[in-house]
C-alpha atoms as a PDB file:
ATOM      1  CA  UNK A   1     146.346  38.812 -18.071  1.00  0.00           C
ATOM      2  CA  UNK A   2     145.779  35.449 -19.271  1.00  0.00           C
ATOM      3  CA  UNK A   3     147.059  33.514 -22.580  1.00  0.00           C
ATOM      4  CA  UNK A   4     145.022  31.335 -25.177  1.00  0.00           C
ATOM      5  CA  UNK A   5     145.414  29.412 -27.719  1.00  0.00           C
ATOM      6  CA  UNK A   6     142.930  29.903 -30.211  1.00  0.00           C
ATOM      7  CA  UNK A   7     141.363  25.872 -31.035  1.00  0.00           C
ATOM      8  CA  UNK A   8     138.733  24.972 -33.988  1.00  0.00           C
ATOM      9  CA  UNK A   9     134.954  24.020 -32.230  1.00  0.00           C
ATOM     10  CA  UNK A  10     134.612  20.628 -33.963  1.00  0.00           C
ATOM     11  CA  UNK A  11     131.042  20.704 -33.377  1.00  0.00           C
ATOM     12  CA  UNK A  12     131.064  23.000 -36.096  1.00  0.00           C
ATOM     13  CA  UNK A  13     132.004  21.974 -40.233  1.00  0.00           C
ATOM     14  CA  UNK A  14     135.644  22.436 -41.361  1.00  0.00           C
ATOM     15  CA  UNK A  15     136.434  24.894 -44.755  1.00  0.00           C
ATOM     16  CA  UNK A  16     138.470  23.412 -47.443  1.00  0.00           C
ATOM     17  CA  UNK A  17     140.462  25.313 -49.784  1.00  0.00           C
ATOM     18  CA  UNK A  18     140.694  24.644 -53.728  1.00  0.00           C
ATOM     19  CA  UNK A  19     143.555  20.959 -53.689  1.00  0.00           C
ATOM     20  CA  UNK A  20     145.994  23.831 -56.401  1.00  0.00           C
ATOM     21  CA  UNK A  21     146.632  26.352 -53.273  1.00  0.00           C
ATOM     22  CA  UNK A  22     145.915  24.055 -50.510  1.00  0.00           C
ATOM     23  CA  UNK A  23     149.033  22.228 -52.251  1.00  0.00           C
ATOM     24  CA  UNK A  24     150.752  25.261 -53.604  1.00  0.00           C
ATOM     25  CA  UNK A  25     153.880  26.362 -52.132  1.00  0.00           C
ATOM     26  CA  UNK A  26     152.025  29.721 -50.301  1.00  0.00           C
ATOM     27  CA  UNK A  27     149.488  27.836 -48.369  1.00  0.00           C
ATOM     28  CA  UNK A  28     152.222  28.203 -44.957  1.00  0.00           C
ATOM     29  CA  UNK A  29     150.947  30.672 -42.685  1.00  0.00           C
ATOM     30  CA  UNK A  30     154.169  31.541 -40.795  1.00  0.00           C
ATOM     31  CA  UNK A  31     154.154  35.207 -40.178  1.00  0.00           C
ATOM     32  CA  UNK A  32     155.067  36.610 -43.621  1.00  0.00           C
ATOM     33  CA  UNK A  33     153.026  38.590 -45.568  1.00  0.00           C
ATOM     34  CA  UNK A  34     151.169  36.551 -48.210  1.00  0.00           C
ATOM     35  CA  UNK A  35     148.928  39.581 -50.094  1.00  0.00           C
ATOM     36  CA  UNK A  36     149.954  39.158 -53.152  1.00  0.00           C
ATOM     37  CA  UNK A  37     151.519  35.828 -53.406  1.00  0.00           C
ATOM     38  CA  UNK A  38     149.020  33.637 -52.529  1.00  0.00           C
ATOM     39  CA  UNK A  39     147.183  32.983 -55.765  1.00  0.00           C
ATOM     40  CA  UNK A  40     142.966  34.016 -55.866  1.00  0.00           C
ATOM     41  CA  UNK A  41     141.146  30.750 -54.477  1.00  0.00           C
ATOM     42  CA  UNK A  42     137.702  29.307 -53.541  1.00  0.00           C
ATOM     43  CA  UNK A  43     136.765  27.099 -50.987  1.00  0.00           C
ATOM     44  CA  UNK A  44     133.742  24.620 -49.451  1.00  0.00           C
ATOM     45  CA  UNK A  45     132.647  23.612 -46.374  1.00  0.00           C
ATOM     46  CA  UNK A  46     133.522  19.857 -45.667  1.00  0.00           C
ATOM     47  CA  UNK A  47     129.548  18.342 -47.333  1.00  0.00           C
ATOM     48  CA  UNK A  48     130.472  14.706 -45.693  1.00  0.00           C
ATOM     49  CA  UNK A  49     129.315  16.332 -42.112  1.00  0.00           C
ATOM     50  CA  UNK A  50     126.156  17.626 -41.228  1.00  0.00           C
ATOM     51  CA  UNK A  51     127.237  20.188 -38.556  1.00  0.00           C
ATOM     52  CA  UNK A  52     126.032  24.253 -39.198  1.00  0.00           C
ATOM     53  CA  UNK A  53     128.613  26.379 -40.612  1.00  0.00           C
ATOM     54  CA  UNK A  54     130.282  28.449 -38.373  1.00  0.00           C
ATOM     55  CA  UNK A  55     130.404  31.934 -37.792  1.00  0.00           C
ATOM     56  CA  UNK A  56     135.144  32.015 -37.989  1.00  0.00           C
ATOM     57  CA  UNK A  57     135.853  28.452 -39.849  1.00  0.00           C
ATOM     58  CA  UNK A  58     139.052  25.807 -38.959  1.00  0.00           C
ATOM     59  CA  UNK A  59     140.892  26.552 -42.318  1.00  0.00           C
ATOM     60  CA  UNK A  60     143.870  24.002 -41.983  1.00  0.00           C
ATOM     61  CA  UNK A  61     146.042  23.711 -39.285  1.00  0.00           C
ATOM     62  CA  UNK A  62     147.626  26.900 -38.982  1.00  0.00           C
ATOM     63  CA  UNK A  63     144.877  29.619 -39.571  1.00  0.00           C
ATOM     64  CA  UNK A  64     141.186  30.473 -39.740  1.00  0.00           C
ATOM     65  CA  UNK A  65     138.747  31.868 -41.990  1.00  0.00           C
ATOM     66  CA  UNK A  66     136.286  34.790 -40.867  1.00  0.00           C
ATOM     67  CA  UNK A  67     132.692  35.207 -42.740  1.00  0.00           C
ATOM     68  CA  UNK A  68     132.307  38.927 -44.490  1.00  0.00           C
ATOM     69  CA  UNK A  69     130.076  40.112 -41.287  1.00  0.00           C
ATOM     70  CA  UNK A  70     132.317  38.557 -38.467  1.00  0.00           C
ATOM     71  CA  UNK A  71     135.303  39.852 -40.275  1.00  0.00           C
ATOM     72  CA  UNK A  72     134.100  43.830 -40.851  1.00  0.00           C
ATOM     73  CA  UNK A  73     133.214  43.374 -37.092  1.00  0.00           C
ATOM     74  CA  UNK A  74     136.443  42.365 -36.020  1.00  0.00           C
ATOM     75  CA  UNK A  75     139.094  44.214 -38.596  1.00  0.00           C
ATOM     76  CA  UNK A  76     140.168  46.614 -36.523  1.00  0.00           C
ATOM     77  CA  UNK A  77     141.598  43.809 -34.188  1.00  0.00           C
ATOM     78  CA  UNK A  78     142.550  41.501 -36.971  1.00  0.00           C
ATOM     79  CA  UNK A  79     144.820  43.870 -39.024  1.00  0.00           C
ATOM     80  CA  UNK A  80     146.695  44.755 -36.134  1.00  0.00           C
ATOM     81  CA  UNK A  81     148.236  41.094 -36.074  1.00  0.00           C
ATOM     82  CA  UNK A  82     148.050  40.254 -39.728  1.00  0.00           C
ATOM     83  CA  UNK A  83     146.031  40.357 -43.069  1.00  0.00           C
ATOM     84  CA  UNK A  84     142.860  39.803 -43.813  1.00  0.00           C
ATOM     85  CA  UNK A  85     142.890  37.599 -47.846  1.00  0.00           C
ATOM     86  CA  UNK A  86     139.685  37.694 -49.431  1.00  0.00           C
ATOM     87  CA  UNK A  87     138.079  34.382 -50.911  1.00  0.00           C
ATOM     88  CA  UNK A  88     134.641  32.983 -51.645  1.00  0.00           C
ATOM     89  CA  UNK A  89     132.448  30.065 -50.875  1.00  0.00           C
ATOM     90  CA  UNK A  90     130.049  29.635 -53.170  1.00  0.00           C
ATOM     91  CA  UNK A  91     128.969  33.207 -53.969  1.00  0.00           C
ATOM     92  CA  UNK A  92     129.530  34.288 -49.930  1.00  0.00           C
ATOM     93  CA  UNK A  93     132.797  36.727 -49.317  1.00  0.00           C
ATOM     94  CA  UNK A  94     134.848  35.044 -46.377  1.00  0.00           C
ATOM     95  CA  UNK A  95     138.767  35.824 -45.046  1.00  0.00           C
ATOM     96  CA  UNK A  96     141.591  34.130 -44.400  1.00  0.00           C
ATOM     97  CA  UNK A  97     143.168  35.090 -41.172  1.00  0.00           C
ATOM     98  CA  UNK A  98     146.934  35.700 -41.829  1.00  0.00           C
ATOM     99  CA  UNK A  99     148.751  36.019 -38.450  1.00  0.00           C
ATOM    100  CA  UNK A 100     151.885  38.109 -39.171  1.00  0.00           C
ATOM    101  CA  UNK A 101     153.050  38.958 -36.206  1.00  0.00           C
ATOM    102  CA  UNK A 102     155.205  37.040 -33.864  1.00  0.00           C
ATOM    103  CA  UNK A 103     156.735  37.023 -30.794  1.00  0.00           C
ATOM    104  CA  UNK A 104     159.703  35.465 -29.142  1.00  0.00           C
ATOM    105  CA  UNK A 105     157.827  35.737 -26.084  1.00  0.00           C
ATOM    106  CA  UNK A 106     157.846  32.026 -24.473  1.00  0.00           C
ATOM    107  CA  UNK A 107     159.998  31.991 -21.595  1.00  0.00           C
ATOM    108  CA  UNK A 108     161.826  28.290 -22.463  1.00  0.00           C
ATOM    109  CA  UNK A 109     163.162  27.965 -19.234  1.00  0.00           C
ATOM    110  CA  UNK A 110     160.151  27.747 -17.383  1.00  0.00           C
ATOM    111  CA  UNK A 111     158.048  26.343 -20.124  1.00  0.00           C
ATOM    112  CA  UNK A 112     157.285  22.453 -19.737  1.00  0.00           C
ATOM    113  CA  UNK A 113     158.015  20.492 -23.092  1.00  0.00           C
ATOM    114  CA  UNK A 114     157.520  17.236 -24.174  1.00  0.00           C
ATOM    115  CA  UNK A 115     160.790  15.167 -23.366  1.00  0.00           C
ATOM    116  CA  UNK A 116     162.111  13.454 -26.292  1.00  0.00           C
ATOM    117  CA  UNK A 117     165.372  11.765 -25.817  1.00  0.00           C
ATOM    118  CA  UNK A 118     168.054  13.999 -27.464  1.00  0.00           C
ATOM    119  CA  UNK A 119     165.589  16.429 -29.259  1.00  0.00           C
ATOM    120  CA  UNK A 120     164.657  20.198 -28.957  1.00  0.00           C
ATOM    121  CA  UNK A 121     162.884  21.321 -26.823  1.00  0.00           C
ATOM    122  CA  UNK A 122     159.139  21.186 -29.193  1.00  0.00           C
ATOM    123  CA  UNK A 123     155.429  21.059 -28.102  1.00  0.00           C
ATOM    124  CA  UNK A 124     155.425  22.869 -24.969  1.00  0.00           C
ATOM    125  CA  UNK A 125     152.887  21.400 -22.455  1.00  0.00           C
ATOM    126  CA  UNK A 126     152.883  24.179 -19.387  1.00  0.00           C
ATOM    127  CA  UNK A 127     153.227  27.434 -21.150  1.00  0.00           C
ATOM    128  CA  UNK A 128     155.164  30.422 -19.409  1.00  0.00           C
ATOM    129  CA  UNK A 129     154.946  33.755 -21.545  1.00  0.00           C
ATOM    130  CA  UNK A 130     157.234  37.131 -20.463  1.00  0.00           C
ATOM    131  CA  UNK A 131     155.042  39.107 -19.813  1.00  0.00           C
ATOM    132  CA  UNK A 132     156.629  42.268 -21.046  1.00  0.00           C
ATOM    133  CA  UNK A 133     156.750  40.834 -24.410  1.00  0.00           C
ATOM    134  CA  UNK A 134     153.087  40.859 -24.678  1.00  0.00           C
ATOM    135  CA  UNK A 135     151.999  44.452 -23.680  1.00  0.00           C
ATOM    136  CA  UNK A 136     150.987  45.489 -26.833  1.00  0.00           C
ATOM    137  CA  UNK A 137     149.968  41.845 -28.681  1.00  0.00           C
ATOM    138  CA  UNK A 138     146.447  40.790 -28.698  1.00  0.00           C
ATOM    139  CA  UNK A 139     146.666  37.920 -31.264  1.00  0.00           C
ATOM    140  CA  UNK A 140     150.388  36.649 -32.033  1.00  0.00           C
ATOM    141  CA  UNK A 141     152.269  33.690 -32.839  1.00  0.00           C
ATOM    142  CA  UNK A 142     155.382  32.357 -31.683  1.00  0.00           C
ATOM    143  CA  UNK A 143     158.602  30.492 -33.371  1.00  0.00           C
ATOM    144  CA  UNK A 144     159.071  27.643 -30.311  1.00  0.00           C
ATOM    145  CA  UNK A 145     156.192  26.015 -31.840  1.00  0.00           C
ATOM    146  CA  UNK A 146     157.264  26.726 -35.965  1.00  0.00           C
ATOM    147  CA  UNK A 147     154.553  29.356 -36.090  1.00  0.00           C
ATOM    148  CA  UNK A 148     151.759  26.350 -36.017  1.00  0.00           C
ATOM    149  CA  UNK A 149     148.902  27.821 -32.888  1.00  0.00           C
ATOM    150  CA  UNK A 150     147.042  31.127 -32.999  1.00  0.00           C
ATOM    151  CA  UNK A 151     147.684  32.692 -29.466  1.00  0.00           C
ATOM    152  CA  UNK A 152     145.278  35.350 -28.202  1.00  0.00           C
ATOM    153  CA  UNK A 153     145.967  38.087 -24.873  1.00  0.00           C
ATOM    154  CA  UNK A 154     143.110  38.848 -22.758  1.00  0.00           C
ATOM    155  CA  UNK A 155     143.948  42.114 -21.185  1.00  0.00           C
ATOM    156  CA  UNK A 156     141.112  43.966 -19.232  1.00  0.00           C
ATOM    157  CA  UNK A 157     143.032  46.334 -16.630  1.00  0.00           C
ATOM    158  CA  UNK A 158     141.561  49.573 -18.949  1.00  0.00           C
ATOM    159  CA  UNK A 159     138.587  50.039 -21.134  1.00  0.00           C
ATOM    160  CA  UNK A 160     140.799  50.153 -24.663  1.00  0.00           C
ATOM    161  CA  UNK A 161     142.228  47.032 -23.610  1.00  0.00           C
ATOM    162  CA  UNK A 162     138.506  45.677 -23.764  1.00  0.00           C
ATOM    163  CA  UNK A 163     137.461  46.699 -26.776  1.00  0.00           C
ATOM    164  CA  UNK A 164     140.408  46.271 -28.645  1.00  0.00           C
ATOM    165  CA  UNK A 165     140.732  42.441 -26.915  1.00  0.00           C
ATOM    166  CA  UNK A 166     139.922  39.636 -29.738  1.00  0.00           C
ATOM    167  CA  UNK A 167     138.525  37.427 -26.944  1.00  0.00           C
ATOM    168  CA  UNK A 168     136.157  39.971 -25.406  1.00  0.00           C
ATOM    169  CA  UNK A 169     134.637  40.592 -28.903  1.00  0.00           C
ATOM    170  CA  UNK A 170     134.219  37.265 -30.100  1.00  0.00           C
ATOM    171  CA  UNK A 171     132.622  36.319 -26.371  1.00  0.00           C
ATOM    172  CA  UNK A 172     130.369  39.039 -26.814  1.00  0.00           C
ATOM    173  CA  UNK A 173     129.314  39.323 -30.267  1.00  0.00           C
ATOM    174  CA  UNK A 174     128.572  35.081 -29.533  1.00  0.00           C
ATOM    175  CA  UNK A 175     130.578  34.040 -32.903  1.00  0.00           C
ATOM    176  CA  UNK A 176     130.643  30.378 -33.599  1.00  0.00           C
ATOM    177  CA  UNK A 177     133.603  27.851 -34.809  1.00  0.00           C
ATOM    178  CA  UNK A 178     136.398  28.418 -32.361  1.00  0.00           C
ATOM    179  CA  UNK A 179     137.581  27.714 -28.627  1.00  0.00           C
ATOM    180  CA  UNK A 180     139.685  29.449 -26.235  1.00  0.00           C
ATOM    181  CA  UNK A 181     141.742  27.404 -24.505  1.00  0.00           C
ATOM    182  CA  UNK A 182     143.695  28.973 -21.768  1.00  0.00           C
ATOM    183  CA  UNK A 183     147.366  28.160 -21.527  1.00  0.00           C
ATOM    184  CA  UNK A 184     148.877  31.064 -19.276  1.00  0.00           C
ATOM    185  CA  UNK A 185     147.711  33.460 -16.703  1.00  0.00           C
ATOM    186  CA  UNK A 186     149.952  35.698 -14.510  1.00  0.00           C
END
């Protein structure tokens, strides 16, 4: 089993929300449900950059932002971590990603952190998951790091573990706009 964390590909353009819910007291993507309350919104790729538009978009710091296609592909793995919000760009359908479920599953006491005289312990730099926790997660987040990096499990020991594993699909299918970097492995 190994451990990502899920990174934008810069090589590929950025998504912008509308400034009113980019601003607006909703746009925090920290495992709560936000159906409902986050208010209908637009959004444009960044036009200063001439890079293609990716296939799953960087959408802020904290989430991305799947294309209609990409996301029908990949609901069935989505929606068992979070929510899927509809928006547009320009006249094309896109969702936000909405991670909802987290984990307490970062084992503090073996984790490296950043040393800061007299602070917590924040930005871990050698990650060391429990493994039990993650059994049944494919993409999580977790509070150590206030809910800020997409994780993702890649779990191959059986076939359902395949198909139903975010980074298999994405490898396969060849969709654009994010990296896997690998921060655990047991």
């Amino acid at each position: 089993m190994k451990v990502y964390i899920i990174k934008p590909d810069t090589s590929f353009r950025l998504l912008n929300p509308d400034e009113d819910v980019y601003y607006s007291e909703y746009w925090e993507f920290k495992c709560e449900e936000l159906a409902g309350k986050l208010p209908k919104f637009k959004a444009e790729f960044d036009t200063k950059s001439d890079n293609p538009i990716p296939d799953i978009a960087c959408f802020g710091m904290t989430t991305f932002a799947f294309r209609k296609d990409v996301a029908i592909e990949l609901v069935g793995i989505l929606e068992e971590s979070g929510e899927l919000l509809p928006f547009y760009v320009g006249d094309d359908l896109w969702y936000c990603f909405n991670v909802t479920k987290s984990i307490d599953a970062l084992d503090e006491d073996k984790t490296t952190f950043k040393d800061f005289e007299g602070a917590n312990k924040m930005f871990p730099t050698n990650y060391v998951f429990k493994d039990k926790l993650l059994l049944e997660s494919t993409l999580f987040k977790i509070p150590t790091d206030n809910f800020t990096d997409i994780f993702c499990v890649d779990r191959r020991d059986t076939d359902e573990q395949v198909m139903e594993n975010f980074f298999c699909a994405v490898s396969y299918h060849g969709f654009t706009g994010i990296k896997f970097e690998e921060v655990y492995s047991n």
